[in-house]
Protein backbone atom coordinates (compact mmCIF):
# COMPACT_ATOMS: atom_id res chain seq x y z
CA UNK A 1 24.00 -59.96 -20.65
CA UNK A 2 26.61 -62.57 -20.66
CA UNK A 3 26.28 -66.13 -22.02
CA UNK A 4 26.07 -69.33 -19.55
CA UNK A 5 27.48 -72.75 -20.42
CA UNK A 6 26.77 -75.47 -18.16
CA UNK A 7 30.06 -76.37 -15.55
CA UNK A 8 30.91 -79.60 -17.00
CA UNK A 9 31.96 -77.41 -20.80
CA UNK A 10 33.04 -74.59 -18.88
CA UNK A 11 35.85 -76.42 -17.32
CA UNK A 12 36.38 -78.44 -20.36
CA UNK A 13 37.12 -75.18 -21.97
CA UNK A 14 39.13 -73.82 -19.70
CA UNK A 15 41.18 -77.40 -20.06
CA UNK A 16 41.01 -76.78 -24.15
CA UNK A 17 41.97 -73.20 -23.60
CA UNK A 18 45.69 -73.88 -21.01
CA UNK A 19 46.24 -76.89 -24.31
CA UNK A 20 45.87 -74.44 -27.19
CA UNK A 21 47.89 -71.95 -24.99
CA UNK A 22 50.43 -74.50 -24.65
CA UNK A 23 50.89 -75.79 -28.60
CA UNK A 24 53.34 -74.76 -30.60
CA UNK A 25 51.03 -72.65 -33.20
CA UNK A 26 48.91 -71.42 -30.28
CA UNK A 27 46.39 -69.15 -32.76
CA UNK A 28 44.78 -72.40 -34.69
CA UNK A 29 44.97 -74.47 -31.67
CA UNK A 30 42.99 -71.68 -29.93
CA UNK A 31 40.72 -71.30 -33.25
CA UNK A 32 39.80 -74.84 -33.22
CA UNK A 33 38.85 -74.67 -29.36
CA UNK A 34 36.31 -71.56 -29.65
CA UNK A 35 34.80 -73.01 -32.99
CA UNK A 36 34.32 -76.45 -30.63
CA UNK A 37 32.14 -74.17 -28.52
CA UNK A 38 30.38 -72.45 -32.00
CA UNK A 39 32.06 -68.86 -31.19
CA UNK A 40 33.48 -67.93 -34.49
CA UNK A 41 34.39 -64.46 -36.15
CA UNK A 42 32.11 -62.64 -37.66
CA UNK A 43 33.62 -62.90 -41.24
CA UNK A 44 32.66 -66.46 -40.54
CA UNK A 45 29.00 -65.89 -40.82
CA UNK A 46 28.38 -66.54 -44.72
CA UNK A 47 29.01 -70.32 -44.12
CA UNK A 48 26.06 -70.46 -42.30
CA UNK A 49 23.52 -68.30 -43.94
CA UNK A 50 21.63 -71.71 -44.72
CA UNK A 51 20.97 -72.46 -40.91
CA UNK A 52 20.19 -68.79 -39.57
């Protein structure tokens, strides 16, 4: 089942996304736009042990 997000962030993220694309180091500017919208990896998920 996919996940929906509301059109205003959707497009916002798709504005983030053609930045981070654009920046010089493209892999954190990319990083810092899916953590915006809480998707993180997986390895992540020890930081947050306290609020699952």
């Amino acid at each position: 089942m996919p996940t929906f997000i509301d059109d205003e962030t959707y497009t916002r993220l798709l504005i983030d996304l053609r930045e981070a694309a654009r920046a010089g180091d493209w892999e954190s500017a990319l990083a810092e736009v899916l953590c915006g919208v809480n998707v993180l990896p997986a390895a992540c998920r020890g930081d947050f042990v306290d609020q699952l």
